[in-house]
PDB file of N, CA and C in Angstrom:
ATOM      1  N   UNK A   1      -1.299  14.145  10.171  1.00  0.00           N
ATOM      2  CA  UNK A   1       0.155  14.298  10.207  1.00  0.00           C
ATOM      3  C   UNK A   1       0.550  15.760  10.012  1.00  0.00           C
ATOM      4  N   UNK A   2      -0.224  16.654   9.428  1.00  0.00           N
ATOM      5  CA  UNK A   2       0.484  17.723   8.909  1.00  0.00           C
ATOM      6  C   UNK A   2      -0.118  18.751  10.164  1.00  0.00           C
ATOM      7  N   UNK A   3      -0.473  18.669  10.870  1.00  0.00           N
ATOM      8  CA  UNK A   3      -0.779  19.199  12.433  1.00  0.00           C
ATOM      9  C   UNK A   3       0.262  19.099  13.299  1.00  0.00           C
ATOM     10  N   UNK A   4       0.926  17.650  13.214  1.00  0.00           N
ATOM     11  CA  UNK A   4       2.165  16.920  14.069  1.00  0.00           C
ATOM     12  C   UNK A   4       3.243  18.068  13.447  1.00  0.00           C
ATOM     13  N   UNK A   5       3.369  18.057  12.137  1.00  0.00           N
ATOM     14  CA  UNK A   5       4.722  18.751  11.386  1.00  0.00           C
ATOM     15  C   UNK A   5       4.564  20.040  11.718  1.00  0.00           C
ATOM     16  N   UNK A   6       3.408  20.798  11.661  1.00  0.00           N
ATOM     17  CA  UNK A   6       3.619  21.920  11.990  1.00  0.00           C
ATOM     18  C   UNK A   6       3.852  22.559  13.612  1.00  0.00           C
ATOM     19  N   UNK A   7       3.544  21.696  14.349  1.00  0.00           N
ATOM     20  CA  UNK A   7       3.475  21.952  16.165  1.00  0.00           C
ATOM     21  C   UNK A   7       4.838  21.929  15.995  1.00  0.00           C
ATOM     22  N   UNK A   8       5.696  20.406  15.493  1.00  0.00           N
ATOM     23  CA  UNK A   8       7.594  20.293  15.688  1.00  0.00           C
ATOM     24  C   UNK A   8       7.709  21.575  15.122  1.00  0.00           C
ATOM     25  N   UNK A   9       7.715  21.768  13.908  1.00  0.00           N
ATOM     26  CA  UNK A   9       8.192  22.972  12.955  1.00  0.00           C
ATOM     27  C   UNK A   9       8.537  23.925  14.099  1.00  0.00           C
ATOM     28  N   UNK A  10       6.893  24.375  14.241  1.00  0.00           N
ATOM     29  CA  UNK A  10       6.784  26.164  14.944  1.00  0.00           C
ATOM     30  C   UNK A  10       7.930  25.680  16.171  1.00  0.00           C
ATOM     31  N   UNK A  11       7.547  24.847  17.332  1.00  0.00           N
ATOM     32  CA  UNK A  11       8.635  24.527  18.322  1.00  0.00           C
ATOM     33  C   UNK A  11      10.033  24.681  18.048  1.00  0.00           C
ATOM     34  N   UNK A  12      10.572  24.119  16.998  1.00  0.00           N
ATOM     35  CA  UNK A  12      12.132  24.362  16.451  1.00  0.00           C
ATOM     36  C   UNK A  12      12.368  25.739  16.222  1.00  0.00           C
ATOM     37  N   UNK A  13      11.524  25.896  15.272  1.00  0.00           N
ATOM     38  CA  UNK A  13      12.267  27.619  14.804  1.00  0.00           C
ATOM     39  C   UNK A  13      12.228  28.369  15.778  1.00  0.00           C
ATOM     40  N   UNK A  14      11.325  28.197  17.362  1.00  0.00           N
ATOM     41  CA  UNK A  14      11.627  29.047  17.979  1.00  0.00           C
ATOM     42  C   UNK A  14      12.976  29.252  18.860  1.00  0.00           C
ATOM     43  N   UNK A  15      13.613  27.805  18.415  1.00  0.00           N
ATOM     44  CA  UNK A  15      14.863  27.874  18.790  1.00  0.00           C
ATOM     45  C   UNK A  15      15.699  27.483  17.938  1.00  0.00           C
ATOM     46  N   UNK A  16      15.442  28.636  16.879  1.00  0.00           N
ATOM     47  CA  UNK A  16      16.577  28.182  15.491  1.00  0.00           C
ATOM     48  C   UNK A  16      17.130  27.163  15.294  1.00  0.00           C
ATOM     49  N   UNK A  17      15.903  26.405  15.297  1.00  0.00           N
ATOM     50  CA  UNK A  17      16.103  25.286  14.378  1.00  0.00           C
ATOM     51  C   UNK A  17      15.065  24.968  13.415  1.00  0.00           C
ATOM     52  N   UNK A  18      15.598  24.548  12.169  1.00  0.00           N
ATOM     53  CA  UNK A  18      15.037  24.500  10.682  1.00  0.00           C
ATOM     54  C   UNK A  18      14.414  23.215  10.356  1.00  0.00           C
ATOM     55  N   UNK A  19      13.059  22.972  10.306  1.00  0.00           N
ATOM     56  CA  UNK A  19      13.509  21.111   9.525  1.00  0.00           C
ATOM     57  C   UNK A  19      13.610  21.853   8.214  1.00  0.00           C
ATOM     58  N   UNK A  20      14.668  20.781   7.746  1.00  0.00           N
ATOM     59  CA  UNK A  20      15.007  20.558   6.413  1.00  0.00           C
ATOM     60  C   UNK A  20      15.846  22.264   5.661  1.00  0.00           C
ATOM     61  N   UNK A  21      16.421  22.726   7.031  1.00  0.00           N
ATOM     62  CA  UNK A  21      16.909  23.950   6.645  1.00  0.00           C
ATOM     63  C   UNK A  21      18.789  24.257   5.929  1.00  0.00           C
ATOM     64  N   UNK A  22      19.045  24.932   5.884  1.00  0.00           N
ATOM     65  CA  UNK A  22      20.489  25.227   5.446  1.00  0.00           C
ATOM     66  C   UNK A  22      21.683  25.304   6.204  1.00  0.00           C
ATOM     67  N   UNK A  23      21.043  25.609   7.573  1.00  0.00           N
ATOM     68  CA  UNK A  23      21.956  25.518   8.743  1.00  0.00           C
ATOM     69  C   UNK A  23      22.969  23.805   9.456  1.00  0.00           C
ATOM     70  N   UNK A  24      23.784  24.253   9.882  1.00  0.00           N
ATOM     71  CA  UNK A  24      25.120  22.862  10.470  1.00  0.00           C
ATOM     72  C   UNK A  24      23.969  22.478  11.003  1.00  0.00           C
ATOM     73  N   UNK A  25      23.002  23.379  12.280  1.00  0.00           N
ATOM     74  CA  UNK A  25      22.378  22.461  13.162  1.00  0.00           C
ATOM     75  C   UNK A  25      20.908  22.070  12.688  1.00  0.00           C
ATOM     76  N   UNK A  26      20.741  22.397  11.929  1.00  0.00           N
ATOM     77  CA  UNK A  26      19.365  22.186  11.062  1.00  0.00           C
ATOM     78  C   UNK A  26      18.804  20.545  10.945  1.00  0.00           C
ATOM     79  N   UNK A  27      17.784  20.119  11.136  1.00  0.00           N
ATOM     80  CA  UNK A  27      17.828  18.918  11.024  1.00  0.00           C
ATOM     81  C   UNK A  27      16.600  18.537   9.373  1.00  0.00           C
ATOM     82  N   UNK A  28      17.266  17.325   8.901  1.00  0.00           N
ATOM     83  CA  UNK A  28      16.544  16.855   7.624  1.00  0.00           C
ATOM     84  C   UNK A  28      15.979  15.556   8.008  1.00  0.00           C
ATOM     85  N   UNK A  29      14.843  16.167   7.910  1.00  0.00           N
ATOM     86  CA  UNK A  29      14.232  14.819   8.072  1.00  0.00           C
ATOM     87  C   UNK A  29      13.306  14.109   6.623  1.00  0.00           C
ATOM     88  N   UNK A  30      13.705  13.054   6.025  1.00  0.00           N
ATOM     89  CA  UNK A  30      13.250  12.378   5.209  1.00  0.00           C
ATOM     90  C   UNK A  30      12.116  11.726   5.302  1.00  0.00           C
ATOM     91  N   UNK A  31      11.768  11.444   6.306  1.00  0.00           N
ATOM     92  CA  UNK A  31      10.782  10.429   7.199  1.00  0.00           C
ATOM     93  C   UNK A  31      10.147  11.428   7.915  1.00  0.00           C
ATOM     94  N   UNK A  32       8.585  11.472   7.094  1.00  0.00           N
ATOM     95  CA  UNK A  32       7.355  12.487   7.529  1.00  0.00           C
ATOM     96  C   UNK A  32       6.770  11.738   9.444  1.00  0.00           C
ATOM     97  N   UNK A  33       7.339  10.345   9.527  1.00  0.00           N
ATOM     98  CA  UNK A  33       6.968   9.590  10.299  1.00  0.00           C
ATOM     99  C   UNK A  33       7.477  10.281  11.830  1.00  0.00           C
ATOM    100  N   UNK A  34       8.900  10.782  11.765  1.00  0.00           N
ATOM    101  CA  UNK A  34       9.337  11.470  12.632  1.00  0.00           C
ATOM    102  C   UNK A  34       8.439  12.695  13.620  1.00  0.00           C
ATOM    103  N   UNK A  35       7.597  13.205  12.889  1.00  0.00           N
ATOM    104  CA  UNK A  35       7.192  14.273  13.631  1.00  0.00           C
ATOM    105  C   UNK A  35       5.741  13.978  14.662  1.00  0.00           C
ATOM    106  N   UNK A  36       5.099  12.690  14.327  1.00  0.00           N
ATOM    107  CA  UNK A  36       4.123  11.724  15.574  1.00  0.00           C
ATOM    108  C   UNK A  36       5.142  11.400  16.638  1.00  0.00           C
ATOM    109  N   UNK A  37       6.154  10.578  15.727  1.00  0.00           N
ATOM    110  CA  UNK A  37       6.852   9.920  17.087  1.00  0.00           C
ATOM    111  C   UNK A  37       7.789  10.623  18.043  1.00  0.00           C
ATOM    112  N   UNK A  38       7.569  12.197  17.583  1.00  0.00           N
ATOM    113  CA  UNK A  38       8.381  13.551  18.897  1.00  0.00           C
ATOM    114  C   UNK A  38       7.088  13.611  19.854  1.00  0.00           C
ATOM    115  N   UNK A  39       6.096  13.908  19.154  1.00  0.00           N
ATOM    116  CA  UNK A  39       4.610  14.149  19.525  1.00  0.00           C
ATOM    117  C   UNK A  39       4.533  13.031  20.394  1.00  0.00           C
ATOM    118  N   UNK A  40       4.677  11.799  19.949  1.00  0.00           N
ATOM    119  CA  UNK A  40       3.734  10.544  20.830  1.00  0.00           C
ATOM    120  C   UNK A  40       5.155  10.461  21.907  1.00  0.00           C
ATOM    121  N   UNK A  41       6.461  10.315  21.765  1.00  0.00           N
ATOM    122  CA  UNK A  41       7.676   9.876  22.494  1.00  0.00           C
ATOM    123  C   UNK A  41       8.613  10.927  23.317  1.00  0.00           C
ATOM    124  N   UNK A  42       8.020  11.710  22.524  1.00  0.00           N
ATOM    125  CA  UNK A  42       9.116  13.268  23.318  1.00  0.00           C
ATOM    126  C   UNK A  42      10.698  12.606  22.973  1.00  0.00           C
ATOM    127  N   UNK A  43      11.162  12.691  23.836  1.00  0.00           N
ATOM    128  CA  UNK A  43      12.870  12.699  23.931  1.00  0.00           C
ATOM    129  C   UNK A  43      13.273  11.102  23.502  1.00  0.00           C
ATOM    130  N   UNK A  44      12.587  10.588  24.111  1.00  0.00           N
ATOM    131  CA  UNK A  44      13.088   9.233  23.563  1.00  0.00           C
ATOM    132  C   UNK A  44      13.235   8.925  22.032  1.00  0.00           C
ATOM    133  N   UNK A  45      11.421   8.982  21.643  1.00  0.00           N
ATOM    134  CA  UNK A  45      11.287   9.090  20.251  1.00  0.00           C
ATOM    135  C   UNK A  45      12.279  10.260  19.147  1.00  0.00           C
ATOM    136  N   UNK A  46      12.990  10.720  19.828  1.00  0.00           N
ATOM    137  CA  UNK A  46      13.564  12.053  18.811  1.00  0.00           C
ATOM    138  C   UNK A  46      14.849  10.925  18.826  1.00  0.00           C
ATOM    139  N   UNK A  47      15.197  10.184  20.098  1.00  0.00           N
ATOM    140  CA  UNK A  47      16.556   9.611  19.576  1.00  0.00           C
ATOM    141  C   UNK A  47      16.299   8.441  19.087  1.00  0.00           C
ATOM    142  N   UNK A  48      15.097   7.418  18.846  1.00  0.00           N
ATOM    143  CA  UNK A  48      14.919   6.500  18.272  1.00  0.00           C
ATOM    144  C   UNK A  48      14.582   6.414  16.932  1.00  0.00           C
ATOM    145  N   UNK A  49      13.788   7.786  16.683  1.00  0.00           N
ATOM    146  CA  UNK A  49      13.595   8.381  15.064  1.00  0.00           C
ATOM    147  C   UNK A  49      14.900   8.603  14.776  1.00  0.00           C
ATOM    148  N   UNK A  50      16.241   9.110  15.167  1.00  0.00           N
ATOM    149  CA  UNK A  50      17.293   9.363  15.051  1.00  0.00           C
ATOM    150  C   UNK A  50      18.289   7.663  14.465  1.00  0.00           C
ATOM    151  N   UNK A  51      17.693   6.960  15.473  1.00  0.00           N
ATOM    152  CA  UNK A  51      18.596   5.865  15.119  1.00  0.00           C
ATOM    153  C   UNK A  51      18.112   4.833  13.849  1.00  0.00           C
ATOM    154  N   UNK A  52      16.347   5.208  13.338  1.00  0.00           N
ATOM    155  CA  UNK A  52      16.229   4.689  12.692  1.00  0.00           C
ATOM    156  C   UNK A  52      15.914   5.452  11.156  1.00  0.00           C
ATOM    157  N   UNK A  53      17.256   6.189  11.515  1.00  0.00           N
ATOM    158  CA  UNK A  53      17.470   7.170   9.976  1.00  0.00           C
ATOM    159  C   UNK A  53      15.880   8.015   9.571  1.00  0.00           C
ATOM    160  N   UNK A  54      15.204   8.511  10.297  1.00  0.00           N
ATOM    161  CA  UNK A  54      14.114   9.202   9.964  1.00  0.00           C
ATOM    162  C   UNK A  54      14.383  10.582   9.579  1.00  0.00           C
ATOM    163  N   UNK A  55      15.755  11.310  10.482  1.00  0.00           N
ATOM    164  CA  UNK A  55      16.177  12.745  10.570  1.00  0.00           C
ATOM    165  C   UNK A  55      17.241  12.753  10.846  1.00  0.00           C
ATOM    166  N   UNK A  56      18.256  13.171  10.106  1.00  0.00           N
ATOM    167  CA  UNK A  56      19.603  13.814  10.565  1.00  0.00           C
ATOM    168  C   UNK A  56      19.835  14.729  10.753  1.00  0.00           C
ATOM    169  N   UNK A  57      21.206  15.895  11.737  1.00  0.00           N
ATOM    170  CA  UNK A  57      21.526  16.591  11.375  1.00  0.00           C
ATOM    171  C   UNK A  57      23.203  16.770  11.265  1.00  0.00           C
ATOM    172  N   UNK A  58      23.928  17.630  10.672  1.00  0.00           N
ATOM    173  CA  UNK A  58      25.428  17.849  10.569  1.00  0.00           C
ATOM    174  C   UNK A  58      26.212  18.162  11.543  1.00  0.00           C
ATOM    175  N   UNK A  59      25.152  19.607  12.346  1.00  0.00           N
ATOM    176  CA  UNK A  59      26.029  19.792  13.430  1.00  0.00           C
ATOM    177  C   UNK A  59      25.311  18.734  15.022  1.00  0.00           C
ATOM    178  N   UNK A  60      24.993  17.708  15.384  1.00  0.00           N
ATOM    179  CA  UNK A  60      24.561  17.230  16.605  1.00  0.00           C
ATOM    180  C   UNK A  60      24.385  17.931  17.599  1.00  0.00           C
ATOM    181  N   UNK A  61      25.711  18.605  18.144  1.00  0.00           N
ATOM    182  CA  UNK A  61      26.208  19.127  19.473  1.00  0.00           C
ATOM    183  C   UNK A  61      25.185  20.736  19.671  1.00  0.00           C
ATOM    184  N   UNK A  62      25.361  21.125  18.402  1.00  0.00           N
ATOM    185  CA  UNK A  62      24.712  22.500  18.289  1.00  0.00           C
ATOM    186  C   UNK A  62      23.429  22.399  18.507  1.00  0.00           C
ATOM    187  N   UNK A  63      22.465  21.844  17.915  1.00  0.00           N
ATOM    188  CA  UNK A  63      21.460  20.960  17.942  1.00  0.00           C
ATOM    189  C   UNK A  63      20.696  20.351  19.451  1.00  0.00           C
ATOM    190  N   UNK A  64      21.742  19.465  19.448  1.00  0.00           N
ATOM    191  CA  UNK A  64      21.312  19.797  21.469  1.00  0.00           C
ATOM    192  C   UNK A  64      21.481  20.559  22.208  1.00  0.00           C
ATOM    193  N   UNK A  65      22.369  21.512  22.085  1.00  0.00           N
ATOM    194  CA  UNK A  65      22.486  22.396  22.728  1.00  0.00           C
ATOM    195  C   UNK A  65      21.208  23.366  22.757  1.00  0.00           C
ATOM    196  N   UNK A  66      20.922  23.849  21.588  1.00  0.00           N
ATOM    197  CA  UNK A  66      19.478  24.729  20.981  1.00  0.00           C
ATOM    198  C   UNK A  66      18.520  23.607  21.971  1.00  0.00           C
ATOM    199  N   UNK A  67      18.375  22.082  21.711  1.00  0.00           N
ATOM    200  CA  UNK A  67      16.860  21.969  22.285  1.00  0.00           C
ATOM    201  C   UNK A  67      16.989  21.685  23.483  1.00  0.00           C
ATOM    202  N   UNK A  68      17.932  21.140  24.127  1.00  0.00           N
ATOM    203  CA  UNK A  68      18.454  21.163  26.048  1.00  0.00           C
ATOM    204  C   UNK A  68      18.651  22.905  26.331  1.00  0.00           C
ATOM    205  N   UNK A  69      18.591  23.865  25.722  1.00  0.00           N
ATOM    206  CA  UNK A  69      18.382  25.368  26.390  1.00  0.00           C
ATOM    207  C   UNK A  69      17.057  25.555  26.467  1.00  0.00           C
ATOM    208  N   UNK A  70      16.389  24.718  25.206  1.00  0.00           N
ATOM    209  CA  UNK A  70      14.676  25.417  24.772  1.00  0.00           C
ATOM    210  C   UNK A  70      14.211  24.896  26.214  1.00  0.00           C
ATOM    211  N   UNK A  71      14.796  23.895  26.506  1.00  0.00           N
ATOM    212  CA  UNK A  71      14.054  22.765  27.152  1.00  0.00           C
ATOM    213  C   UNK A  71      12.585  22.030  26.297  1.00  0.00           C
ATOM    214  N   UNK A  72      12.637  21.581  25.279  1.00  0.00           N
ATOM    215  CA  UNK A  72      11.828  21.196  24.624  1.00  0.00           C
ATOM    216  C   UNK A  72      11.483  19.837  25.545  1.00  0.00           C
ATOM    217  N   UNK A  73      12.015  19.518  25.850  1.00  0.00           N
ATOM    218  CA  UNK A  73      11.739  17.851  26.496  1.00  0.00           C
ATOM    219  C   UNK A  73      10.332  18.619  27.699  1.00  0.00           C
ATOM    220  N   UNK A  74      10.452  19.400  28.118  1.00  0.00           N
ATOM    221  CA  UNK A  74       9.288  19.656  28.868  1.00  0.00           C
ATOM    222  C   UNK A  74       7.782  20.411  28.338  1.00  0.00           C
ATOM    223  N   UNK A  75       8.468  21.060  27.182  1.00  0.00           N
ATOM    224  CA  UNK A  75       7.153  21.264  25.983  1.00  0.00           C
ATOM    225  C   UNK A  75       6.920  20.410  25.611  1.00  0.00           C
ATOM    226  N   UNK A  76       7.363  19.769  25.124  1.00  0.00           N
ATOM    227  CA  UNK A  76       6.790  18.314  24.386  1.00  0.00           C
ATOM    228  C   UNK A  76       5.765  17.595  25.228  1.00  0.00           C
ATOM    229  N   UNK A  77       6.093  17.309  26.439  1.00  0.00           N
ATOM    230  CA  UNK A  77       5.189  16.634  27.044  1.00  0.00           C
ATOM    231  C   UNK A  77       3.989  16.657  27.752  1.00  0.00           C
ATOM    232  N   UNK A  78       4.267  18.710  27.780  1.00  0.00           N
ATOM    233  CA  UNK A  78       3.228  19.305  28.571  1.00  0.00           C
ATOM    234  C   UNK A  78       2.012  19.056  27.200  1.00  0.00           C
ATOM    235  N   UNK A  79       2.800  19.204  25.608  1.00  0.00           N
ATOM    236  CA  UNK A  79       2.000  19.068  24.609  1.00  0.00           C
ATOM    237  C   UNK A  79       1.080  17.872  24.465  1.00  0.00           C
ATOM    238  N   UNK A  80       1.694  16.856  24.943  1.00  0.00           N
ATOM    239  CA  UNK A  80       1.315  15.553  24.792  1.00  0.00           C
ATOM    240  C   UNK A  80       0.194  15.461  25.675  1.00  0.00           C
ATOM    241  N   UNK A  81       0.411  16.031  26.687  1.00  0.00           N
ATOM    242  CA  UNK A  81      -0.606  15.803  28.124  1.00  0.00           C
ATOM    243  C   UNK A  81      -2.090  16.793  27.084  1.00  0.00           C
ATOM    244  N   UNK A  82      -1.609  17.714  26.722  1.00  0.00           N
ATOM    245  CA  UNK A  82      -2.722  18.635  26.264  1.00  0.00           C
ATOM    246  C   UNK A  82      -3.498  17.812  25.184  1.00  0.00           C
ATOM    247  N   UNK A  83      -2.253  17.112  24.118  1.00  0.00           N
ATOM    248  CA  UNK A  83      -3.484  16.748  23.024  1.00  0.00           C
ATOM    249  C   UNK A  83      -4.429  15.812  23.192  1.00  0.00           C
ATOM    250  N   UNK A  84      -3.222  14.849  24.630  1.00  0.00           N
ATOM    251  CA  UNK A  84      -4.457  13.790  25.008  1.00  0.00           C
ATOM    252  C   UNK A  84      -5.805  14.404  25.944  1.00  0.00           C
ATOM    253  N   UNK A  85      -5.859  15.106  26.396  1.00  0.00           N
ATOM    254  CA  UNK A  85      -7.065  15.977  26.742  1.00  0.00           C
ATOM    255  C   UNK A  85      -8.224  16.304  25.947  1.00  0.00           C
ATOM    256  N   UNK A  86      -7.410  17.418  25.111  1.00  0.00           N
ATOM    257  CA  UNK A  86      -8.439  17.156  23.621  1.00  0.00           C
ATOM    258  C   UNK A  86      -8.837  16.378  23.104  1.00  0.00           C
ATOM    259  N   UNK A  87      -8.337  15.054  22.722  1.00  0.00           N
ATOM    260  CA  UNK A  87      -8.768  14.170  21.922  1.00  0.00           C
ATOM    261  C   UNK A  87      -9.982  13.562  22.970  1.00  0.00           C
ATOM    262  N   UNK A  88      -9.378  13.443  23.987  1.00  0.00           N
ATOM    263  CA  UNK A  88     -10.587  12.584  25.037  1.00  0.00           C
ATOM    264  C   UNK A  88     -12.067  13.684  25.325  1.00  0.00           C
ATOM    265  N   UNK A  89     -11.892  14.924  25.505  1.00  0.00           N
ATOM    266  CA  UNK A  89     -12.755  15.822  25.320  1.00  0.00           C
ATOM    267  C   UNK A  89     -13.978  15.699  23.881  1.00  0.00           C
ATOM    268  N   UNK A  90     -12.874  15.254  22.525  1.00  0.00           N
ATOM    269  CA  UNK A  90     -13.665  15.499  21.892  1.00  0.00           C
ATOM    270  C   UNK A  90     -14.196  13.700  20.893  1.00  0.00           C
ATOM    271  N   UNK A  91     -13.414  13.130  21.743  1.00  0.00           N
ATOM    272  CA  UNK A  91     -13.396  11.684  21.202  1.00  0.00           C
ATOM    273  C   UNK A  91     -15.150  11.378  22.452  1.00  0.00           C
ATOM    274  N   UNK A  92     -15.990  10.387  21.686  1.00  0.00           N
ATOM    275  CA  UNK A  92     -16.536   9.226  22.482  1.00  0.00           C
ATOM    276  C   UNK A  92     -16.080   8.182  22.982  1.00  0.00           C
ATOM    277  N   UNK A  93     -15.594   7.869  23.515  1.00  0.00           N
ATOM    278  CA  UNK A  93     -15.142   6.830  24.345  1.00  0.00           C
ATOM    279  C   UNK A  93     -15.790   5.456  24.669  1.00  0.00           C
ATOM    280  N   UNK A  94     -17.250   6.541  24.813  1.00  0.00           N
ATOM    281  CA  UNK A  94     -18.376   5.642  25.071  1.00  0.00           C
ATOM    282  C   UNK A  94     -18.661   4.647  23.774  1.00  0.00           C
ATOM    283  N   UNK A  95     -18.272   4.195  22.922  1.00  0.00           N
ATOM    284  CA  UNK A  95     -18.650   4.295  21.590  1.00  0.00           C
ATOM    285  C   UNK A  95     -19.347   2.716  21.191  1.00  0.00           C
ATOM    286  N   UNK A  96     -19.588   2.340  20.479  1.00  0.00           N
ATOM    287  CA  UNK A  96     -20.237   0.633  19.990  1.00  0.00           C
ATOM    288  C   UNK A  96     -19.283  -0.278  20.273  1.00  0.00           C
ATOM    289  N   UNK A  97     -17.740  -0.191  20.193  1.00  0.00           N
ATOM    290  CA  UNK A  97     -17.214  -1.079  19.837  1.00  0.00           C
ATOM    291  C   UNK A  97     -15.901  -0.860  21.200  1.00  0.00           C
ATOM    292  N   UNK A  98     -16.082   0.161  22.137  1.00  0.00           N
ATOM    293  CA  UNK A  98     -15.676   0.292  23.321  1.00  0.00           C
ATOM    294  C   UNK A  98     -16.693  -0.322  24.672  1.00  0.00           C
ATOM    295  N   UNK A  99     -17.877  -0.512  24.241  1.00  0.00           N
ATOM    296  CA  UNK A  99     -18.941  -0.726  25.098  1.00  0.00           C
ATOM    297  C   UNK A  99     -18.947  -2.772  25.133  1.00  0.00           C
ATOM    298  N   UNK A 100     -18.581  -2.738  23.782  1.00  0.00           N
ATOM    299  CA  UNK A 100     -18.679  -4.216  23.414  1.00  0.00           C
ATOM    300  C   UNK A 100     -17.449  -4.923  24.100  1.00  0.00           C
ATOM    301  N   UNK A 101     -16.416  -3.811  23.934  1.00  0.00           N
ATOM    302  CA  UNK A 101     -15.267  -4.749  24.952  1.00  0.00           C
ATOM    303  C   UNK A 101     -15.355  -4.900  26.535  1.00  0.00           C
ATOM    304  N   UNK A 102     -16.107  -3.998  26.727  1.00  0.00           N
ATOM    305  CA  UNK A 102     -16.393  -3.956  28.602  1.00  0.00           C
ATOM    306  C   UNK A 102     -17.087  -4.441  28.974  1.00  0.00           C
ATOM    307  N   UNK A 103     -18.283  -5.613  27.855  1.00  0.00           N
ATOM    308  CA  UNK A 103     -18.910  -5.998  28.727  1.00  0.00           C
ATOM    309  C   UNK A 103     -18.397  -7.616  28.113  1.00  0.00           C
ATOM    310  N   UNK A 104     -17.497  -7.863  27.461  1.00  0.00           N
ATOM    311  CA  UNK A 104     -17.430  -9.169  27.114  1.00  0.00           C
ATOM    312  C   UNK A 104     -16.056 -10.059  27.981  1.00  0.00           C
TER     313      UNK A 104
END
């Protein structure tokens, strides 16, 4: 998880935005759970973590505005495409209990 928090983190501040900062558009997020489900959902997950009280923020409008300029919705996913790469790069696949389902 604390890999997930820091990828959102660095991504926000580069478009001044804070988690858990002092700013209107700053977002607080209470729910450590939020920062997989940007990672695993991109845009969707940011408004479904949203609806299920994971992260708020004060100012909204400002807020989208900052991540519809970043265009984060297209980092995010280029991210997503990347980590699933890595993981499959460095994951076995082949493994005891993947082998056992393909042949049963």
């Amino acid at each position: 998880m604390k890999k997930e928090k820091s990828i959102i983190r660095e991504m926000l501040k580069l478009n001044e935005v804070e988690v858990n900062g002092s700013k209107p558009w700053d977002i607080q997020v209470p729910n450590e759970k939020f920062f997989q489900c940007i990672l695993s959902d991109g845009v969707l997950g940011l408004g479904e973590s949203y609806m299920d009280g994971w992260w708020d923020c004060d100012d909204l409008e400002e807020f989208k505005y900052k991540v519809l300029k970043a265009e984060l919705k297209h980092k995010i996913s280029h991210l997503k495409l990347l980590v699933s790469v890595i993981k499959s790069k460095i994951t076995n696949l082949q493994n005891k209990i993947g082998i056992a389902k393909d042949v049963s």
